[in-house]
C-alpha atoms as a PDB file:
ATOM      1  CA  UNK A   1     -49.863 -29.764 -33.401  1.00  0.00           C
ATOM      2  CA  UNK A   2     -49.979 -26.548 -35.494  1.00  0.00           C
ATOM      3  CA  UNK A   3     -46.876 -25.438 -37.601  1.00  0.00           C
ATOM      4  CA  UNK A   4     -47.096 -21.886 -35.499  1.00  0.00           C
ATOM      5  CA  UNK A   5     -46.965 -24.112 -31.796  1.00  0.00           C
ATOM      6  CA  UNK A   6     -44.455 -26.734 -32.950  1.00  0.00           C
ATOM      7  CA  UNK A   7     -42.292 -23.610 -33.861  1.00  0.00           C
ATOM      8  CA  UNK A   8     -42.885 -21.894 -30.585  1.00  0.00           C
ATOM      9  CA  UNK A   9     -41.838 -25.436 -28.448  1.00  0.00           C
ATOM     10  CA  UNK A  10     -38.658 -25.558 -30.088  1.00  0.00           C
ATOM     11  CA  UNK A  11     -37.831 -21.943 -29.372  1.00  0.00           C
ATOM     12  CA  UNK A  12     -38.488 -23.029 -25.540  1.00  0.00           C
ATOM     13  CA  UNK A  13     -36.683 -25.722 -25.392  1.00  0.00           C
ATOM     14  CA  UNK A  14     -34.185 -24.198 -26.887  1.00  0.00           C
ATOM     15  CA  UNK A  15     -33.838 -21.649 -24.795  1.00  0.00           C
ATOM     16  CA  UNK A  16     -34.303 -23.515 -21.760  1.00  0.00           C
ATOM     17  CA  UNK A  17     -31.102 -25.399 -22.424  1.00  0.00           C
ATOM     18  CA  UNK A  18     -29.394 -22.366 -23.551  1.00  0.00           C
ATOM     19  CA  UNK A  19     -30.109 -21.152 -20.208  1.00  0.00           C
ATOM     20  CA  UNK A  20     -28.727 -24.178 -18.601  1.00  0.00           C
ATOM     21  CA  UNK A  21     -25.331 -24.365 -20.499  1.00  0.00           C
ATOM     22  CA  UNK A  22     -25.168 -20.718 -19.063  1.00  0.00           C
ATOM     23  CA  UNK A  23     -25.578 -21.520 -16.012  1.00  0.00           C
ATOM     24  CA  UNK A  24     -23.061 -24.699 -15.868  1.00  0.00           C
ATOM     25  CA  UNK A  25     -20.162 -22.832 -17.557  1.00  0.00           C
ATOM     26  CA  UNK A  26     -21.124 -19.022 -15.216  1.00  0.00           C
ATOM     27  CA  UNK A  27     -21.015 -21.761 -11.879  1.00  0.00           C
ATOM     28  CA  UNK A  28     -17.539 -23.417 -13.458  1.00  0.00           C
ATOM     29  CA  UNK A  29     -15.979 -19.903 -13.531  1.00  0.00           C
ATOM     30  CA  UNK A  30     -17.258 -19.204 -10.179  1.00  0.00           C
ATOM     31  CA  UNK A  31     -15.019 -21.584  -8.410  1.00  0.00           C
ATOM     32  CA  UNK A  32     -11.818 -20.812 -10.528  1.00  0.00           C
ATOM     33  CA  UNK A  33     -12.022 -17.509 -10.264  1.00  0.00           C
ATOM     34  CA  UNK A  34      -9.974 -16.772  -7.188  1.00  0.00           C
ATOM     35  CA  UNK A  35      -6.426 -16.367  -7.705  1.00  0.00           C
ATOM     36  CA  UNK A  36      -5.551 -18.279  -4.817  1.00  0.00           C
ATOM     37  CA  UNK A  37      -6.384 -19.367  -1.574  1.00  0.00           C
ATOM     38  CA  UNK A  38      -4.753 -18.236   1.662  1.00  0.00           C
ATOM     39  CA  UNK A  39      -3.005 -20.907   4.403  1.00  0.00           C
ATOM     40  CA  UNK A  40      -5.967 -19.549   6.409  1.00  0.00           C
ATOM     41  CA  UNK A  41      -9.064 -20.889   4.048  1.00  0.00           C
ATOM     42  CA  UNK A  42      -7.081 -23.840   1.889  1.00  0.00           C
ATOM     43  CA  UNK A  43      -8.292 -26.583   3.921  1.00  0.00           C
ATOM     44  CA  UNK A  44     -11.980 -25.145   4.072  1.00  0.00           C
ATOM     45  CA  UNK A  45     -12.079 -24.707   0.307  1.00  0.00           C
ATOM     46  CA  UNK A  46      -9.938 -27.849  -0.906  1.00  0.00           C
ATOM     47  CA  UNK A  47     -12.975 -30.615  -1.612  1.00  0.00           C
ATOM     48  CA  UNK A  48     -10.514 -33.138  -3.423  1.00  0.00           C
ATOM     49  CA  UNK A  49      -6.764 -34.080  -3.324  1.00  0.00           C
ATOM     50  CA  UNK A  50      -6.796 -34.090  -7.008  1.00  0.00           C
ATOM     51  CA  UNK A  51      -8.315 -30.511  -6.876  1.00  0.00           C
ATOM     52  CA  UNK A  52      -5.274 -28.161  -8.377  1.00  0.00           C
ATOM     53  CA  UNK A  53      -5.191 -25.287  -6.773  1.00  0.00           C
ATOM     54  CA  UNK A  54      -2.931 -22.319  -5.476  1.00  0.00           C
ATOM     55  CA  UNK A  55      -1.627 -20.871  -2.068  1.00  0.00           C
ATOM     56  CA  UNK A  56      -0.624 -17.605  -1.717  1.00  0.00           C
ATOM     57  CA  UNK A  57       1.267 -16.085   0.947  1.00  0.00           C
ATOM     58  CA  UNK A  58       4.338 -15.436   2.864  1.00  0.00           C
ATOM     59  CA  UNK A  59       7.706 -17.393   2.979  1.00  0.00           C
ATOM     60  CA  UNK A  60       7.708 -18.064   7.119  1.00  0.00           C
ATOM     61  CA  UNK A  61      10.951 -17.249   8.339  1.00  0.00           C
ATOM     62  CA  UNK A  62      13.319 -20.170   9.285  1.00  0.00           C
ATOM     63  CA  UNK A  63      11.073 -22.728   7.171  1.00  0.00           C
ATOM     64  CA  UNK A  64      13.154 -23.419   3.990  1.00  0.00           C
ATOM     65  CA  UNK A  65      15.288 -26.397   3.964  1.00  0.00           C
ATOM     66  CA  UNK A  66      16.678 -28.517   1.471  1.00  0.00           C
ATOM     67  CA  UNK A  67      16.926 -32.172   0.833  1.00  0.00           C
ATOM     68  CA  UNK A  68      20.146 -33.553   1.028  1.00  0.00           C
ATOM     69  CA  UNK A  69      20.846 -34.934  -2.806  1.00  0.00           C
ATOM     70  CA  UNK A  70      18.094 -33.941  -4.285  1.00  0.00           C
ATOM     71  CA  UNK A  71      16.088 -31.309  -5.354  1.00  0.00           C
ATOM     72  CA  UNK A  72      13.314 -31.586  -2.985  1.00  0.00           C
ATOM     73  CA  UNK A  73      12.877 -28.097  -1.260  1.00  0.00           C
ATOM     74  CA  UNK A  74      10.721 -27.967   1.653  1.00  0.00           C
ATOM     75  CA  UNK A  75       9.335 -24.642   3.369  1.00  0.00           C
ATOM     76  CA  UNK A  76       5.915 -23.220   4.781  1.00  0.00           C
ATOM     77  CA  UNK A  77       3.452 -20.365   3.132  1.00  0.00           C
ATOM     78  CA  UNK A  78       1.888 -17.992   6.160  1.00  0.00           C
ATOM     79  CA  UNK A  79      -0.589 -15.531   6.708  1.00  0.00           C
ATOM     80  CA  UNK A  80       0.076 -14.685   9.694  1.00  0.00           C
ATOM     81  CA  UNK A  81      -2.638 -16.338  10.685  1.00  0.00           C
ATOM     82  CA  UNK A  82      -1.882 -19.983   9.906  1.00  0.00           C
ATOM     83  CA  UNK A  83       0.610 -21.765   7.915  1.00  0.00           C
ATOM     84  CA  UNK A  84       1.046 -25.046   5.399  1.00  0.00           C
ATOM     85  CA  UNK A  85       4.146 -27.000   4.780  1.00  0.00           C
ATOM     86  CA  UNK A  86       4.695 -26.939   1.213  1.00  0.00           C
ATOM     87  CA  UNK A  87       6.927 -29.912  -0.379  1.00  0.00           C
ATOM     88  CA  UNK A  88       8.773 -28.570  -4.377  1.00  0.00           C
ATOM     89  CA  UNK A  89      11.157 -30.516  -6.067  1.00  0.00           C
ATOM     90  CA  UNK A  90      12.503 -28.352  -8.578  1.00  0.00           C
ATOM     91  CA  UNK A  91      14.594 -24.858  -9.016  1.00  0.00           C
ATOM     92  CA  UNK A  92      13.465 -22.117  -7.229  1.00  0.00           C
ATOM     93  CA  UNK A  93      12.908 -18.733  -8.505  1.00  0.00           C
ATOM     94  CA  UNK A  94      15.650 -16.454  -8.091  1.00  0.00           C
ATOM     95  CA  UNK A  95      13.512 -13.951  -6.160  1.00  0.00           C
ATOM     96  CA  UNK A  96      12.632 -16.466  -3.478  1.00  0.00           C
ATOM     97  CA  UNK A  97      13.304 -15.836  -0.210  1.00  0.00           C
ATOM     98  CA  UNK A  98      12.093 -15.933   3.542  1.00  0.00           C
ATOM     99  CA  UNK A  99       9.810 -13.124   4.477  1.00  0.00           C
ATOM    100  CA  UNK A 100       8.429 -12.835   0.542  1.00  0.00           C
ATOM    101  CA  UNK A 101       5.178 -13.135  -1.226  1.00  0.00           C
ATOM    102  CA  UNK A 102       4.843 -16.256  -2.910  1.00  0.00           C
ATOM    103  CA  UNK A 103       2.071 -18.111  -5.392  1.00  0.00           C
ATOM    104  CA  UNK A 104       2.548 -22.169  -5.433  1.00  0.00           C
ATOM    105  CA  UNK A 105       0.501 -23.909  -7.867  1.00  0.00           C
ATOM    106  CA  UNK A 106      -0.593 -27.764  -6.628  1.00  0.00           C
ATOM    107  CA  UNK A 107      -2.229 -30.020  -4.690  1.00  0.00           C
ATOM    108  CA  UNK A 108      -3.258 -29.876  -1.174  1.00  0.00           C
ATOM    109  CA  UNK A 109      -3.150 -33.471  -0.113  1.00  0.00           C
ATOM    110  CA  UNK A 110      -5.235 -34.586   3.066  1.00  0.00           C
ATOM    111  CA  UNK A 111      -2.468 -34.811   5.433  1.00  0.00           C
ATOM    112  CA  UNK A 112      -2.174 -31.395   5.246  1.00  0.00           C
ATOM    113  CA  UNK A 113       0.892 -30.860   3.189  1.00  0.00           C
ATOM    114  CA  UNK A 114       1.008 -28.600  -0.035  1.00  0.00           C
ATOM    115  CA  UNK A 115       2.791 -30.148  -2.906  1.00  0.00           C
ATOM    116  CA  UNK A 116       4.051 -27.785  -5.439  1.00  0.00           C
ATOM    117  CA  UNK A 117       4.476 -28.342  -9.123  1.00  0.00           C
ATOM    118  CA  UNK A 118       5.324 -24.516  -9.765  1.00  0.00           C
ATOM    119  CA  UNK A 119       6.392 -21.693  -7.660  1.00  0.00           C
ATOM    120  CA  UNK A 120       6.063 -17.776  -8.398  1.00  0.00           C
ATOM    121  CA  UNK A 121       7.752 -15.282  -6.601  1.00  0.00           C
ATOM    122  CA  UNK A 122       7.484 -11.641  -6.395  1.00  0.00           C
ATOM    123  CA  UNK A 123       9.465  -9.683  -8.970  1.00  0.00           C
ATOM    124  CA  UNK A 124      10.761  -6.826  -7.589  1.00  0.00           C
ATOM    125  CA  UNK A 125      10.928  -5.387  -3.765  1.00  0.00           C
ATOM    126  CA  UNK A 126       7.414  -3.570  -3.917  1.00  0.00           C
ATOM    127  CA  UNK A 127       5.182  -6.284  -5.353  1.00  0.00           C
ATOM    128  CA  UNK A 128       2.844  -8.756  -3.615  1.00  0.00           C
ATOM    129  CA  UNK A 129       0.280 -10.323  -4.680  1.00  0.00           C
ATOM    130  CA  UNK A 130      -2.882  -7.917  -4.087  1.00  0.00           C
ATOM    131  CA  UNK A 131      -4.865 -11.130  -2.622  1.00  0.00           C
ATOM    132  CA  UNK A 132      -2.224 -11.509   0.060  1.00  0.00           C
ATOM    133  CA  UNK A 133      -1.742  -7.852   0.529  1.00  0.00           C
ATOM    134  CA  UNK A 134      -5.662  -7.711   1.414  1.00  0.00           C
ATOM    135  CA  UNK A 135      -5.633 -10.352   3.662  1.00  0.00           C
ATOM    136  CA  UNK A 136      -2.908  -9.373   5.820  1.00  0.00           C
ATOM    137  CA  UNK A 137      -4.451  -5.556   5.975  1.00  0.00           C
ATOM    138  CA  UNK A 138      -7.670  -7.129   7.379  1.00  0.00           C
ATOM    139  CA  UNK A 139      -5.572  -8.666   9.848  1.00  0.00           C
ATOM    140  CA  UNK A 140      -3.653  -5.175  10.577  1.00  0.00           C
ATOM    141  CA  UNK A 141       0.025  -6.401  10.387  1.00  0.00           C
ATOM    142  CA  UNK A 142       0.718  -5.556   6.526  1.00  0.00           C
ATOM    143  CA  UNK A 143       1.028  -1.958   5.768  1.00  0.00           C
ATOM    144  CA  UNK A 144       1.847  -0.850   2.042  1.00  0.00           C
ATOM    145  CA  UNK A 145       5.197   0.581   2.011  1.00  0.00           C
ATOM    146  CA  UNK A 146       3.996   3.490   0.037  1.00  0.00           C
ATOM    147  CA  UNK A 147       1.440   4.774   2.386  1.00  0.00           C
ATOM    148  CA  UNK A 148       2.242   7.541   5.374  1.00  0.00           C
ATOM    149  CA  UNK A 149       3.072   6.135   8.452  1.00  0.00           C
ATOM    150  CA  UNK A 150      -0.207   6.203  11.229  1.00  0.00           C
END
């Protein structure tokens, strides 16, 4: 093999597996790029319980409840739509409350319950989360507090 074709195979193979690292890491940040998941498409997009992921949605109202002696805290995310028990042992945010946007970060386990390791809240009285904001205007029963009435 000539010096000028050996030269010209390593430049393709070279590229070729340039062009497969690229691919790996652009498919990687494919499937971490959405903030969170809704209680609506969790158990669609959850492959593995040791897949952490987050939920994103509403505090349902009447669902928070507390474990007597402990810190266990156990309540259920909503879009409306559906809903998922989540189970948090820990302090909850001081903005947490029933009827509020909320992020938990976790593990969806295969009998269907959410367990928490962190929990965000919203931080003042006009924030959600713009993922949950969306989803409940395609379902027509969020309207932003800052737009005219119909």
């Amino acid at each position: 093999m000539k010096r000028k074709h050996r030269r010209l195979f390593f430049i393709g193979t070279g590229m070729a597996l340039l062009s497969v690292a690229v691919g790996l890491v652009l498919n990687a940040f494919e499937e971490n790029l959405v903030f969170f998941y809704s209680p609506s498409e969790i158990a669609d997009k959850v492959r593995s319980p040791q897949q952490r992921v987050r939920l994103g949605g509403l505090v349902e109202e009447g669902s928070v409840a507390s474990v007597q002696g402990s810190m266990e805290v156990t309540f259920r995310v909503t879009d409306l739509n559906a809903s998922v028990p989540v189970v948090y042992s820990g302090i909850l945010p001081d903005l947490f409350k029933e009827g509020q946007g909320v992020v938990c970060e976790g593990y969806y386990r295969a009998n269907g319950v959410f367990e928490a390791q962190n929990v965000l809240a919203k931080h003042d009285e006009n924030y959600m989360p713009p993922e949950v904001a969306e989803a409940l205007k395609k379902q027509g029963v969020w309207r932003d507090p800052k737009e005219a009435p119909p």
